[in-house]
N, C-alpha and C. Protein backbone atom coordinates (compact mmCIF):
# COMPACT_ATOMS: atom_id res chain seq x y z
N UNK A 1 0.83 -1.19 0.00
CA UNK A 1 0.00 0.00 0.00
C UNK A 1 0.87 1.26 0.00
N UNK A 2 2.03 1.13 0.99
CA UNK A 2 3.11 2.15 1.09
C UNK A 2 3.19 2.41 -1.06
N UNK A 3 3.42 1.77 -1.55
CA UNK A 3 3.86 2.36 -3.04
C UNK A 3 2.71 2.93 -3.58
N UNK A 4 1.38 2.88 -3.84
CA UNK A 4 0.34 3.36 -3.96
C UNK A 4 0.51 4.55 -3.35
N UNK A 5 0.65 4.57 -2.09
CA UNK A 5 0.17 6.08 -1.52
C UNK A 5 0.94 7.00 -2.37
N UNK A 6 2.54 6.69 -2.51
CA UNK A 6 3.50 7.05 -3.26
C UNK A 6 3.32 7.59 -4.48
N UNK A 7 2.62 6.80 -5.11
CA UNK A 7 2.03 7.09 -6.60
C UNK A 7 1.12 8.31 -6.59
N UNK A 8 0.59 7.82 -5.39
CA UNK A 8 -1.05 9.08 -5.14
C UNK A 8 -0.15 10.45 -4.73
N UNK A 9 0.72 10.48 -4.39
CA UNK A 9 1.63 11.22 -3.50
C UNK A 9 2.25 12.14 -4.84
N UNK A 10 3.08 11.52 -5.88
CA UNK A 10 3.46 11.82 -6.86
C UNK A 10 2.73 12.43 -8.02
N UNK A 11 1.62 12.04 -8.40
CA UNK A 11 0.94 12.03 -9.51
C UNK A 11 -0.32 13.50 -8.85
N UNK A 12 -1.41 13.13 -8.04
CA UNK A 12 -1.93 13.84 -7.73
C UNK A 12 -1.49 15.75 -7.30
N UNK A 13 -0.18 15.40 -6.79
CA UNK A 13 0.39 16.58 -6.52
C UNK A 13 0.98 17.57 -7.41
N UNK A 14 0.40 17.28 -8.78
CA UNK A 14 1.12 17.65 -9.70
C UNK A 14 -0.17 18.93 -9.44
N UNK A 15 -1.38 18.65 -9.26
CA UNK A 15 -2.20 19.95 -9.66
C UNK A 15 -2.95 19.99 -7.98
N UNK A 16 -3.13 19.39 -7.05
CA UNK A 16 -3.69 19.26 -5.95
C UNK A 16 -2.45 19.05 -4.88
N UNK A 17 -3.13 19.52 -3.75
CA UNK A 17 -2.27 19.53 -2.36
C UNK A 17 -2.32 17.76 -1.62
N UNK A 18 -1.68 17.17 -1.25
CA UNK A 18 -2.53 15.82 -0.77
C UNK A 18 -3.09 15.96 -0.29
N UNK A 19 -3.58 16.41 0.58
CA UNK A 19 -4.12 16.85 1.94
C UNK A 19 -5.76 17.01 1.28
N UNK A 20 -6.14 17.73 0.21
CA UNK A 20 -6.94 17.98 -0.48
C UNK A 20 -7.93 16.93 -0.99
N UNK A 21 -6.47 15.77 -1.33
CA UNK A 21 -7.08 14.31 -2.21
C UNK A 21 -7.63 13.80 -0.90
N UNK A 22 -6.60 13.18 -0.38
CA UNK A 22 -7.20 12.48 0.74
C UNK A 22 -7.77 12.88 1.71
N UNK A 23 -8.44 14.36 1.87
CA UNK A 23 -9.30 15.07 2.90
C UNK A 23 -10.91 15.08 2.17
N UNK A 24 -10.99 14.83 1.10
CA UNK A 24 -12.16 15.28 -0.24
C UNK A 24 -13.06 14.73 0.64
N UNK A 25 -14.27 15.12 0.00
CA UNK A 25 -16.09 14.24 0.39
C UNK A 25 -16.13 13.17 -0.59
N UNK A 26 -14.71 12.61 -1.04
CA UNK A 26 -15.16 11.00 -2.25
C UNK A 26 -15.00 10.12 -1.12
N UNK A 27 -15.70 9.28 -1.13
CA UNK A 27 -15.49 7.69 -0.13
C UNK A 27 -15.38 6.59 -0.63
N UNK A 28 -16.56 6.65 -1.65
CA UNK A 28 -17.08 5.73 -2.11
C UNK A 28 -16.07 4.78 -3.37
N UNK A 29 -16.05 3.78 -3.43
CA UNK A 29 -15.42 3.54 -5.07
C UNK A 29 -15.72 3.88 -6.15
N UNK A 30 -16.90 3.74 -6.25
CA UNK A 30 -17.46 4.50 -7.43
C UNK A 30 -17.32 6.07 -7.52
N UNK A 31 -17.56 6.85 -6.59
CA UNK A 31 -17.06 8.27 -6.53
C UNK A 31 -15.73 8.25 -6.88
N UNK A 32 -14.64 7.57 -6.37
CA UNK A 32 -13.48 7.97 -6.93
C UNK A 32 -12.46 7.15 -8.31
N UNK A 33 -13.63 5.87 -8.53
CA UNK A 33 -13.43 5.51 -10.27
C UNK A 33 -13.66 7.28 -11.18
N UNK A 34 -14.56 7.80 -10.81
CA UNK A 34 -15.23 8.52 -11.92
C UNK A 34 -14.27 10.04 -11.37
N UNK A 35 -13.96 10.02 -10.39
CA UNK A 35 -12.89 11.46 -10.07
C UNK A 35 -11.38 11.03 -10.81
N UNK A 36 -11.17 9.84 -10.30
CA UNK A 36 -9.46 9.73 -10.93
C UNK A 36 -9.91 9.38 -12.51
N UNK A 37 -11.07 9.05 -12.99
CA UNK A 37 -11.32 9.21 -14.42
C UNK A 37 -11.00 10.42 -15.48
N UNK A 38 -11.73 11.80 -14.60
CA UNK A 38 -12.06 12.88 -15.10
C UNK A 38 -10.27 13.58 -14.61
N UNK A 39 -10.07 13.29 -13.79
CA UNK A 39 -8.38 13.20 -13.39
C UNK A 39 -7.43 12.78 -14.43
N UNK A 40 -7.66 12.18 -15.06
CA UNK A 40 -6.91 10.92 -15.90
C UNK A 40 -6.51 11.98 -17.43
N UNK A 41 -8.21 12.30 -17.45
CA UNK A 41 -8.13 13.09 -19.23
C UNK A 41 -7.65 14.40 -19.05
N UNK A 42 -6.98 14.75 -17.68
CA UNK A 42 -7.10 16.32 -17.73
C UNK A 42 -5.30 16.64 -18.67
N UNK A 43 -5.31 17.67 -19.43
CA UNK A 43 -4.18 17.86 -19.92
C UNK A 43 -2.86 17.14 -18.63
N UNK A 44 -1.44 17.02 -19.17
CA UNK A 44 -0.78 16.97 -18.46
C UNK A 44 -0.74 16.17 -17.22
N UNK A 45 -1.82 15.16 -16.41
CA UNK A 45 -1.91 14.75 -15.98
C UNK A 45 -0.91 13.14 -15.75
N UNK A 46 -0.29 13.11 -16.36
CA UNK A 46 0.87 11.97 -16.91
C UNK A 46 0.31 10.59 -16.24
N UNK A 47 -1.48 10.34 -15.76
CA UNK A 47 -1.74 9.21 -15.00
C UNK A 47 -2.12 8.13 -16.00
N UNK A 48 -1.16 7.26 -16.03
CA UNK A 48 -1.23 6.12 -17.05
C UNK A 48 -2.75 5.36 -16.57
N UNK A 49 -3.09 4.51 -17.34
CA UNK A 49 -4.23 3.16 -17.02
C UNK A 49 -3.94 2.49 -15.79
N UNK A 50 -2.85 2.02 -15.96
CA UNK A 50 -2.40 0.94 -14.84
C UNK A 50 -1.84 1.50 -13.48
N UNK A 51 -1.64 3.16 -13.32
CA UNK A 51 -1.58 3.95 -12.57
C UNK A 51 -2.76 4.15 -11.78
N UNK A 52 -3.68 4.78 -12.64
CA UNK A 52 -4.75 5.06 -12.02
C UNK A 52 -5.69 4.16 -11.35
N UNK A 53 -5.76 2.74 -11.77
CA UNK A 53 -6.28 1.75 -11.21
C UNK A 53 -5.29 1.57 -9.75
N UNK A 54 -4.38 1.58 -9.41
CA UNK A 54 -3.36 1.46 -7.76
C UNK A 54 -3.47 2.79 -7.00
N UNK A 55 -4.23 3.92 -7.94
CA UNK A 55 -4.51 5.39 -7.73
C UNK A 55 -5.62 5.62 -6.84
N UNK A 56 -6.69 4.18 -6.95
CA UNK A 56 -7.97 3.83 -6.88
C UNK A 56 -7.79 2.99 -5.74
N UNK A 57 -7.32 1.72 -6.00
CA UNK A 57 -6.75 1.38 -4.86
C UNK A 57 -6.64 1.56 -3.73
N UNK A 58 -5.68 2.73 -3.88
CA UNK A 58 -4.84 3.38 -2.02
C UNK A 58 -5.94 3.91 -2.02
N UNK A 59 -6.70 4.96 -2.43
CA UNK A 59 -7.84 5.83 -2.12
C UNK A 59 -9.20 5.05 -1.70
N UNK A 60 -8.97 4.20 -1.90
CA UNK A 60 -10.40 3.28 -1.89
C UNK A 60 -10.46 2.67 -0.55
N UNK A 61 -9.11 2.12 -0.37
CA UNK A 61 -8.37 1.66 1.07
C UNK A 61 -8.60 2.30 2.22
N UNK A 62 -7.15 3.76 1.84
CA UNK A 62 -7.83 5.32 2.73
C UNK A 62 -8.74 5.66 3.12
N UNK A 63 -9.95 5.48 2.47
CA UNK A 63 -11.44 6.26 2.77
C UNK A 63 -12.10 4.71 3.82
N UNK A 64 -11.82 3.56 3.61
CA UNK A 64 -12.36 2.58 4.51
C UNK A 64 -11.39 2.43 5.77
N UNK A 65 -10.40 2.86 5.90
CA UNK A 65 -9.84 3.16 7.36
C UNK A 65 -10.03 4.29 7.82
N UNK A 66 -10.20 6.06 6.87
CA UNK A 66 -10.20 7.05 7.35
C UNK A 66 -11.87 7.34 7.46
N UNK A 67 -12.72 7.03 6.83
CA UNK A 67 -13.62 7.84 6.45
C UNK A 67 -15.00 6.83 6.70
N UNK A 68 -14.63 5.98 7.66
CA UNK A 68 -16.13 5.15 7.94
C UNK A 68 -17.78 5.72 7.91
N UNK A 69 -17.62 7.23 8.65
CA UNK A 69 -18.79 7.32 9.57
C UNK A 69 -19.26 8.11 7.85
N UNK A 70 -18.40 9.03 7.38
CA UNK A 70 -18.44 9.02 5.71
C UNK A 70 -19.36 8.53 4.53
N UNK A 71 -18.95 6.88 4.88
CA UNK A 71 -19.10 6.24 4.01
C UNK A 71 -20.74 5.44 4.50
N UNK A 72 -20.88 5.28 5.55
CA UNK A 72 -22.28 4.96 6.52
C UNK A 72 -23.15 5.70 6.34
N UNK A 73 -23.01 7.24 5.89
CA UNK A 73 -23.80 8.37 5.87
C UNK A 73 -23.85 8.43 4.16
N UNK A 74 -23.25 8.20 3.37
CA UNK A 74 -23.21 8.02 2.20
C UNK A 74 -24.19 7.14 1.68
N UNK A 75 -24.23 5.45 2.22
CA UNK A 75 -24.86 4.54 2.03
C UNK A 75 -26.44 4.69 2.73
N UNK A 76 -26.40 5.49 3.78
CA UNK A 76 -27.67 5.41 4.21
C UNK A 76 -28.35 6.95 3.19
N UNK A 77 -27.79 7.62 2.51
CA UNK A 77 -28.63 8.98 1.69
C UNK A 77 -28.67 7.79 0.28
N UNK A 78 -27.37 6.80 0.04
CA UNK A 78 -28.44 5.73 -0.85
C UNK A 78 -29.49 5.29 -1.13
N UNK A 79 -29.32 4.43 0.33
CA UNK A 79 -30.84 3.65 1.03
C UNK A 79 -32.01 4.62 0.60
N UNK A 80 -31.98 5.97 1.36
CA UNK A 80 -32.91 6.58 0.82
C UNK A 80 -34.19 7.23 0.55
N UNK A 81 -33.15 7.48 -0.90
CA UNK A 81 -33.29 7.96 -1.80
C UNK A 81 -33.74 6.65 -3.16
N UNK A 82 -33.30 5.12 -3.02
CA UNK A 82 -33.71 3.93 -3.72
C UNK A 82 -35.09 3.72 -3.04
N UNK A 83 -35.28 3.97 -1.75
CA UNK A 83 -36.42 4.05 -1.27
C UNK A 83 -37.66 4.86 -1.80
N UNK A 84 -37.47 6.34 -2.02
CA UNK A 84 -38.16 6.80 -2.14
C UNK A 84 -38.25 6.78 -3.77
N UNK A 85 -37.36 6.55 -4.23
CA UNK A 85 -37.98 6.04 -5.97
C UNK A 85 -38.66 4.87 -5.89
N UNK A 86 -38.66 4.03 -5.05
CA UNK A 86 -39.74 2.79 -5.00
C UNK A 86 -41.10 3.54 -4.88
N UNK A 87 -41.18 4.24 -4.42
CA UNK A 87 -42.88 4.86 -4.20
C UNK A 87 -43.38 5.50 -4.91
């Protein structure tokens, strides 16, 4: 995981503070497939395919040790909201 963070450490800091990445409101995996996506195409961004997938990774990791109560509050505005489209 130490080399991941590394990567995230390297790559992200090219246009963001870390502190920024790994402080964000993304938790989710899917939130941050589609951020390091839109990340990916930005000019200059030098984040290869096989980068950005270990990019995903550490961040995905990060947010399930840092960001529980986060990710609980995330899943329950899921719940819902699938709820209330049932009705």
């Amino acid at each position: 995981m130490q080399k991941k963070y590394e990567l995230v450490k390297v790559k992200c800091s090219h246009c963001h503070t870390l502190a920024r990445v790994i402080n964000s409101n993304y938790a989710l995996p899917d939130e941050w497939k589609r951020y390091i996506k839109r990340m990916r195409h930005k000019p200059g961004s030098g984040i290869k395919k096989k980068e950005a997938k270990q990019i995903w990774e550490f961040l995905v990791y990060d947010s399930k040790v840092r960001k529980k109560d986060l990710i609980k509050q995330k899943m329950a505005e899921a719940d819902s909201t699938a709820a209330a489209k049932k009705k």
